[in-house]
Protein backbone atom coordinates (compact mmCIF):
# COMPACT_ATOMS: atom_id res chain seq x y z
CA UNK A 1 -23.42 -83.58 89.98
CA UNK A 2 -24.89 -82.01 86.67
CA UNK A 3 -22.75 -82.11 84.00
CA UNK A 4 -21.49 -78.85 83.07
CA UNK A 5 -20.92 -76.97 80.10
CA UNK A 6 -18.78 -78.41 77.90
CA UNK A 7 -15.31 -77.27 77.91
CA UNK A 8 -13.80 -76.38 74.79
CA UNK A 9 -16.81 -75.08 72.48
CA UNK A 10 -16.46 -71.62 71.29
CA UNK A 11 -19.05 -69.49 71.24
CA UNK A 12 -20.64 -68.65 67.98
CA UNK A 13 -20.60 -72.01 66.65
CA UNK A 14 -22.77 -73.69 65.48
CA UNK A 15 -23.06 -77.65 65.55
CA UNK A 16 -19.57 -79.45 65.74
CA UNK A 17 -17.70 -76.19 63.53
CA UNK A 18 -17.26 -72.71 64.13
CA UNK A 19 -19.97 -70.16 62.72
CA UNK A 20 -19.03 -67.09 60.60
CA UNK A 21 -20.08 -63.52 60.92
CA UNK A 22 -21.62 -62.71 57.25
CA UNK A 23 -19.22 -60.19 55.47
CA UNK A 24 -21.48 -57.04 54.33
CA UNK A 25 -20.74 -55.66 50.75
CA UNK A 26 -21.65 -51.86 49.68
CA UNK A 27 -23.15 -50.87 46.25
CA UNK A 28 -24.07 -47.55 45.01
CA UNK A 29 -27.43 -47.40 43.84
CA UNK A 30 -28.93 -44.63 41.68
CA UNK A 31 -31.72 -42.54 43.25
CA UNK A 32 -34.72 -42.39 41.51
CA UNK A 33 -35.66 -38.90 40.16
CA UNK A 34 -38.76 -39.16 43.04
CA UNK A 35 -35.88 -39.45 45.35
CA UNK A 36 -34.66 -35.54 44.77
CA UNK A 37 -37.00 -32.25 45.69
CA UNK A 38 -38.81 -30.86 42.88
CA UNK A 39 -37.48 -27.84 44.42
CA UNK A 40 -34.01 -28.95 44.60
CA UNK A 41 -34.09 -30.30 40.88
CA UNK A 42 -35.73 -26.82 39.74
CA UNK A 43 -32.76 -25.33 41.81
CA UNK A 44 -30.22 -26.81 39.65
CA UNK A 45 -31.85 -26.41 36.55
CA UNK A 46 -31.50 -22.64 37.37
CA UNK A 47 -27.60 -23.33 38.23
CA UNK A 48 -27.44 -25.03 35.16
CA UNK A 49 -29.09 -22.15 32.40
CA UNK A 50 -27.40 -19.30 34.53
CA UNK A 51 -24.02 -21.01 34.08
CA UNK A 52 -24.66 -21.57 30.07
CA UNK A 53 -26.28 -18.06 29.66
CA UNK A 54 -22.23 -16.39 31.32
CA UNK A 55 -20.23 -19.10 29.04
CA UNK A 56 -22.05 -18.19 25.81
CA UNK A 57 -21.21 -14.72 25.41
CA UNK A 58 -17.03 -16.05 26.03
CA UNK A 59 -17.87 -18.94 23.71
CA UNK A 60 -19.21 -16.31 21.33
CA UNK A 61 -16.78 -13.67 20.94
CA UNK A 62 -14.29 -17.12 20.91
CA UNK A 63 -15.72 -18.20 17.57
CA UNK A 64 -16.05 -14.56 16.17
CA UNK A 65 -12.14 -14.25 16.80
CA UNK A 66 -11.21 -17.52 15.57
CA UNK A 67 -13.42 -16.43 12.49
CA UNK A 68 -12.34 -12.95 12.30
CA UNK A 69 -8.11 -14.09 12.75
CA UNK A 70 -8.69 -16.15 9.70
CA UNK A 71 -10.34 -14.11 7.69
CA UNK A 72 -7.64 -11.38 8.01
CA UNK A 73 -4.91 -14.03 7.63
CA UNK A 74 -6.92 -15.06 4.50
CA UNK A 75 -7.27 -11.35 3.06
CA UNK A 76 -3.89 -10.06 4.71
CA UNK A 77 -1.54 -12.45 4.61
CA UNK A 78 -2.14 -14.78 1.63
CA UNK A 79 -2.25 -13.89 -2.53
CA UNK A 80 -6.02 -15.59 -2.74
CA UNK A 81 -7.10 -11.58 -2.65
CA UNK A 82 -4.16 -10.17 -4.52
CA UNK A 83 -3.80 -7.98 -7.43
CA UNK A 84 -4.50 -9.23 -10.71
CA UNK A 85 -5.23 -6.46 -12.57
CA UNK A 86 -4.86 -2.71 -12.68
CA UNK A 87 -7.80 -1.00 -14.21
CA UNK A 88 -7.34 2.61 -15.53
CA UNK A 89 -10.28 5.08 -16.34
CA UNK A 90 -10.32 8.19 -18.07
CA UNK A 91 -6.98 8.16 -19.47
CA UNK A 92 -5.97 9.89 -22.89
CA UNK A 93 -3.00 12.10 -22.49
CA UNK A 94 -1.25 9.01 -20.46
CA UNK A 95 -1.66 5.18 -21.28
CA UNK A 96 -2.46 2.92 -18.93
CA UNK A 97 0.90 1.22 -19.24
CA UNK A 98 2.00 4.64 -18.10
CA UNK A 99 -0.05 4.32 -14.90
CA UNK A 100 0.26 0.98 -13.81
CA UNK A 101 4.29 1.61 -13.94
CA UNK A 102 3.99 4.59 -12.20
CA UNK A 103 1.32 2.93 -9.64
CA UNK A 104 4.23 0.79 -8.90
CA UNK A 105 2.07 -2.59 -6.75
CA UNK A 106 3.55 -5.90 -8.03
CA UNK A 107 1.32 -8.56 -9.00
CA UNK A 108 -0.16 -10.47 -6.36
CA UNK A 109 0.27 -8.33 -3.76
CA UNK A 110 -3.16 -8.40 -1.15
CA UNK A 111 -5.15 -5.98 -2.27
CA UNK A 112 -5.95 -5.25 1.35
CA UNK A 113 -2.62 -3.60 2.15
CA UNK A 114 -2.44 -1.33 -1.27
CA UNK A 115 -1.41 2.04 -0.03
CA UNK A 116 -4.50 3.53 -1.95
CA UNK A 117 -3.56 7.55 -0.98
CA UNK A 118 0.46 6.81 -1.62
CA UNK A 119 -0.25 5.10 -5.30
CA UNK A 120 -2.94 7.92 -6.04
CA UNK A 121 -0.15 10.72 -5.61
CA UNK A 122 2.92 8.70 -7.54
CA UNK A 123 -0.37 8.19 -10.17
CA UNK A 124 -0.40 12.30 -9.74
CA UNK A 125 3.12 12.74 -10.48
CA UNK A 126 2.83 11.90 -14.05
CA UNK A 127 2.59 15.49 -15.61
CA UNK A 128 -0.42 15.28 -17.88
CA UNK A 129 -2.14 14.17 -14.52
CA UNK A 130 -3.82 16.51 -12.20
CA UNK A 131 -5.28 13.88 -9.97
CA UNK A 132 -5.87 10.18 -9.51
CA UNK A 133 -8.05 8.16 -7.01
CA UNK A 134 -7.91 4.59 -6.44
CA UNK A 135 -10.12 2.12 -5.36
CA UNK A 136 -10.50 -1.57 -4.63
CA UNK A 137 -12.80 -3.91 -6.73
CA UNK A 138 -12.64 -7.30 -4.89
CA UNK A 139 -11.39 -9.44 -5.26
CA UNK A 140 -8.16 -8.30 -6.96
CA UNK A 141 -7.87 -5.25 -8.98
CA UNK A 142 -7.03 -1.83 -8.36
CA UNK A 143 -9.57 1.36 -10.12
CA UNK A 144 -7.69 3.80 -10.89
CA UNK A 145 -9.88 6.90 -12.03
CA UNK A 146 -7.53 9.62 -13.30
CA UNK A 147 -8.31 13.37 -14.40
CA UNK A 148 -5.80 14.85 -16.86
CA UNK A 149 -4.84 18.54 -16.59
CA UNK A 150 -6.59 20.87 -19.10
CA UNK A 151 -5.09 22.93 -21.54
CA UNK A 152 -5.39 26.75 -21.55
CA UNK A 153 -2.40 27.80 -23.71
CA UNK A 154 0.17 26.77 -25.79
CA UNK A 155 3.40 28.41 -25.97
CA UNK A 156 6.04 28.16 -28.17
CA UNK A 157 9.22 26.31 -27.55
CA UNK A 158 12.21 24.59 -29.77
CA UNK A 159 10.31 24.41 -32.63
CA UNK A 160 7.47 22.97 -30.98
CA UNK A 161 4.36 23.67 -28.39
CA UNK A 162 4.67 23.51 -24.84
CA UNK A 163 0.78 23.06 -23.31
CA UNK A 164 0.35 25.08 -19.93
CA UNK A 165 -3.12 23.87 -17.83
CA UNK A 166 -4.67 27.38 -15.43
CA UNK A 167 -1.68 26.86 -12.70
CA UNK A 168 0.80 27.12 -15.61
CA UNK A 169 2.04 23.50 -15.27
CA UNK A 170 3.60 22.63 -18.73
CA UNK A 171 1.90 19.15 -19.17
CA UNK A 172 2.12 18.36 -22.80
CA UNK A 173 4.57 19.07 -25.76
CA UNK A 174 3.38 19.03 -29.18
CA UNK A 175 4.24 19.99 -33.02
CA UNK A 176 1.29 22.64 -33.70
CA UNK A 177 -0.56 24.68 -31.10
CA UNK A 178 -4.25 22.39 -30.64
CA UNK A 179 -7.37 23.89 -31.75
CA UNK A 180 -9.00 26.37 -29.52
CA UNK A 181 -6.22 27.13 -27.44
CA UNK A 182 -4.52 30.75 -27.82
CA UNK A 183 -0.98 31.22 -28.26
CA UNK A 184 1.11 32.77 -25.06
CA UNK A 185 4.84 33.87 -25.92
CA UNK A 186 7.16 34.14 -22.86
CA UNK A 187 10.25 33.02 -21.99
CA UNK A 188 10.17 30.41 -19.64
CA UNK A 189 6.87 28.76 -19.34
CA UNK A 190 6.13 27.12 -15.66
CA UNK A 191 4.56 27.22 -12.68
CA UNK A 192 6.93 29.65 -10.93
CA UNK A 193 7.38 31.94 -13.83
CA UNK A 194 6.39 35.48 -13.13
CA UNK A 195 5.48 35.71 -16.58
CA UNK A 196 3.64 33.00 -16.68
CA UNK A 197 1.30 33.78 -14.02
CA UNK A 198 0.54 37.19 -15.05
CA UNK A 199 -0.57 35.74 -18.74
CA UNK A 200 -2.69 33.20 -16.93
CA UNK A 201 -4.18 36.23 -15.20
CA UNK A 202 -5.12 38.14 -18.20
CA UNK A 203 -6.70 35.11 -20.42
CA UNK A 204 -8.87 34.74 -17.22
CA UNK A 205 -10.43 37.85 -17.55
CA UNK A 206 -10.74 38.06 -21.21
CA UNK A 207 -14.49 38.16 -22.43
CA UNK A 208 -16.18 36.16 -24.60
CA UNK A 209 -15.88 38.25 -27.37
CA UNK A 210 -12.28 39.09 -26.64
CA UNK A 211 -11.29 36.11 -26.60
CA UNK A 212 -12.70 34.59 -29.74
CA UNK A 213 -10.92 37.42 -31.72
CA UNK A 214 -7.47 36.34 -29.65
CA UNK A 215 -4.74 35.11 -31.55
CA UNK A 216 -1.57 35.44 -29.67
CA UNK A 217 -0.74 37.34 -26.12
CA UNK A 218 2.71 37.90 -25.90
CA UNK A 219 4.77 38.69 -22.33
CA UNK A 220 7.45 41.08 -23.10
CA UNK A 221 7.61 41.77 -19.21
CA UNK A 222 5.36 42.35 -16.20
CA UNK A 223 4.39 45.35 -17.76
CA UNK A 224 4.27 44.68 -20.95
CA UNK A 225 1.63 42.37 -21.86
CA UNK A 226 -0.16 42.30 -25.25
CA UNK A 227 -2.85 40.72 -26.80
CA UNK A 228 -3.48 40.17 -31.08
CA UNK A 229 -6.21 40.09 -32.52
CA UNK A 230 -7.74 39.08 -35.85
CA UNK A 231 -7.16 41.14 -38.27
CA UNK A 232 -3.25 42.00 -36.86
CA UNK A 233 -4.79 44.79 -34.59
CA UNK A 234 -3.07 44.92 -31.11
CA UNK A 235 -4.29 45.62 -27.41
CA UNK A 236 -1.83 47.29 -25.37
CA UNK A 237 -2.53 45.75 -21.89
CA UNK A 238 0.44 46.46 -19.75
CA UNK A 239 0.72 44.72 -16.29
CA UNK A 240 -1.61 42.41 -15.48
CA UNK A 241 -3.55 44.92 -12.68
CA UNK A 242 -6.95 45.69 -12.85
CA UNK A 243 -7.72 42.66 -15.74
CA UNK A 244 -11.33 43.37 -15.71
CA UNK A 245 -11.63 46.83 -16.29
CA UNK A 246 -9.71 46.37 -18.72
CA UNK A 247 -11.21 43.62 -20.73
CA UNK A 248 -14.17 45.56 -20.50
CA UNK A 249 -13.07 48.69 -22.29
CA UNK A 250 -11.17 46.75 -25.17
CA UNK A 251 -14.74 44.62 -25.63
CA UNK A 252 -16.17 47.89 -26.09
CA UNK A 253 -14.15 49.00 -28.85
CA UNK A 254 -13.54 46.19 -30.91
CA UNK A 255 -15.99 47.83 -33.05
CA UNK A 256 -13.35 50.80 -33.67
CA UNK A 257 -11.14 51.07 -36.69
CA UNK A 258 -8.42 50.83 -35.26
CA UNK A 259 -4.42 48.90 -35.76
CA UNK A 260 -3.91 49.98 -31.57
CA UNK A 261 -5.68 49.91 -28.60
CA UNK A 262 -4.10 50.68 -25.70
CA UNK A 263 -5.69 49.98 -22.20
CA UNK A 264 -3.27 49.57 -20.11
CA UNK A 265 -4.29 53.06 -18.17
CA UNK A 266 -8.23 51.81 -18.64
CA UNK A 267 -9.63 55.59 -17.15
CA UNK A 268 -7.36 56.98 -20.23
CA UNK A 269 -8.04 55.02 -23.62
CA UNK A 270 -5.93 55.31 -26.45
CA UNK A 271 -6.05 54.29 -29.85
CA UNK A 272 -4.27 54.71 -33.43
């Protein structure tokens, strides 16, 4: 008999010891750009620019808020842009200590959240003032441009001069009646004086002429208004109605001798 196999040999050896199935490692390997479609690498590229051109506009208005939110903080909430100086123009009757105190923003305050229309009117309240505007000139002061009332009359009061602008607003008080302004006696000189408006009435109307030979009007009552001239000659004007026709009669005969003229029926003329 033929030997047979021999007993006790494993398969898969190899020689007189066992043999060992090789153990099989993985690596990742980088493709080669040749390894990718041109098509599918010009498909992403696409991908790629339409995702950047929907993120810049966010990334955009981002940065102009982030800008924007400190720049207010800066101008809003900080004193780098506050008040540092109150400049006044055009003011004689008041002085500008008189306006900044009565513009009433504390140093240092942003300039940014001055109440421009609020300070313009407490500026207004002063009484020589008719009007004030003010403005911001960065980076901190206030403008404040002011327009005094005008004078138009000057009645006497106390031992003094009380100076009335054309609403009758008594804006000035002074020892002697200025230069070029006539002289109005009444009683109470104001705004809501009957009196007062019916003299500011008449002076309106008055002529040229008229009124550079006007020396006093005086108010006696609503129908009793006067006018004197140079000279101590006297208008009779009565109430304050039809101003102009009147005006125009007594132009027309300043020329008269005469102490009286009395217009205050202008169709019927009188004189003495």
């Amino acid at each position: 008999m033929s030997p047979g196999p021999a007993r006790g040999r494993t398969a898969g050896t190899d020689g007189g010891g066992p043999r060992r199935n090789p153990v099989r490692r993985w690596q990742l390997v980088r493709a080669g750009s040749d390894a990718v479609p041109p098509s599918t690498r010009r498909f992403m590229a696409r991908a790629r620019q339409r995702r950047m051109r929907a993120a810049l506009p966010w990334a955009v208005a981002a940065a102009v808020l982030a800008v924007a939110t400190l720049v207010a903080w800066t101008v809003l909430g900080t004193g780098l842009f506050g008040v540092r100086e109150v400049r006044v123009v055009g003011a004689e009757l008041v002085t500008p200590v008189e306006v900044r105190e009565a513009a009433g923003v504390p140093d240092g305050v942003p300039l940014a959240r001055v109440d421009l229309a609020a300070t313009g009117r407490r500026i207004g309240a002063l009484a020589p003032v008719e009007r004030a505007t003010v403005t911001r000139d960065w980076p901190g002061t206030l403008v404040v441009t002011v327009v005094e009332r005008t004078g138009v009359a000057a009645v006497p009061r106390d031992g003094q001069f009380v100076v009335l602008d054309a609403d009758g607003v008594v804006f000035r008080t002074v020892p002697r009646a200025p230069d070029g302004l006539p002289v109005v006696r009444l009683a109470t000189p104001g705004r809501d004086d009957p009196g007062t408006r019916a003299a500011l009435e008449v002076l309106a109307v008055l002529t040229p002429p008229l009124r550079a030979e006007l020396t006093e009007l005086t108010v006696q009552g609503l129908a009793r208004i006067s006018l004197t001239l140079r000279g101590d000659r006297t208008v009779v004007w009565g109430d304050a109605t039809r101003g102009t026709d009147k005006a125009r009669v007594a132009t027309a005969l300043l020329g008269r001798k005469a102490d009286t003229i009395d217009v205050s029926a202008p169709d019927v003329v009188t004189f003495k």
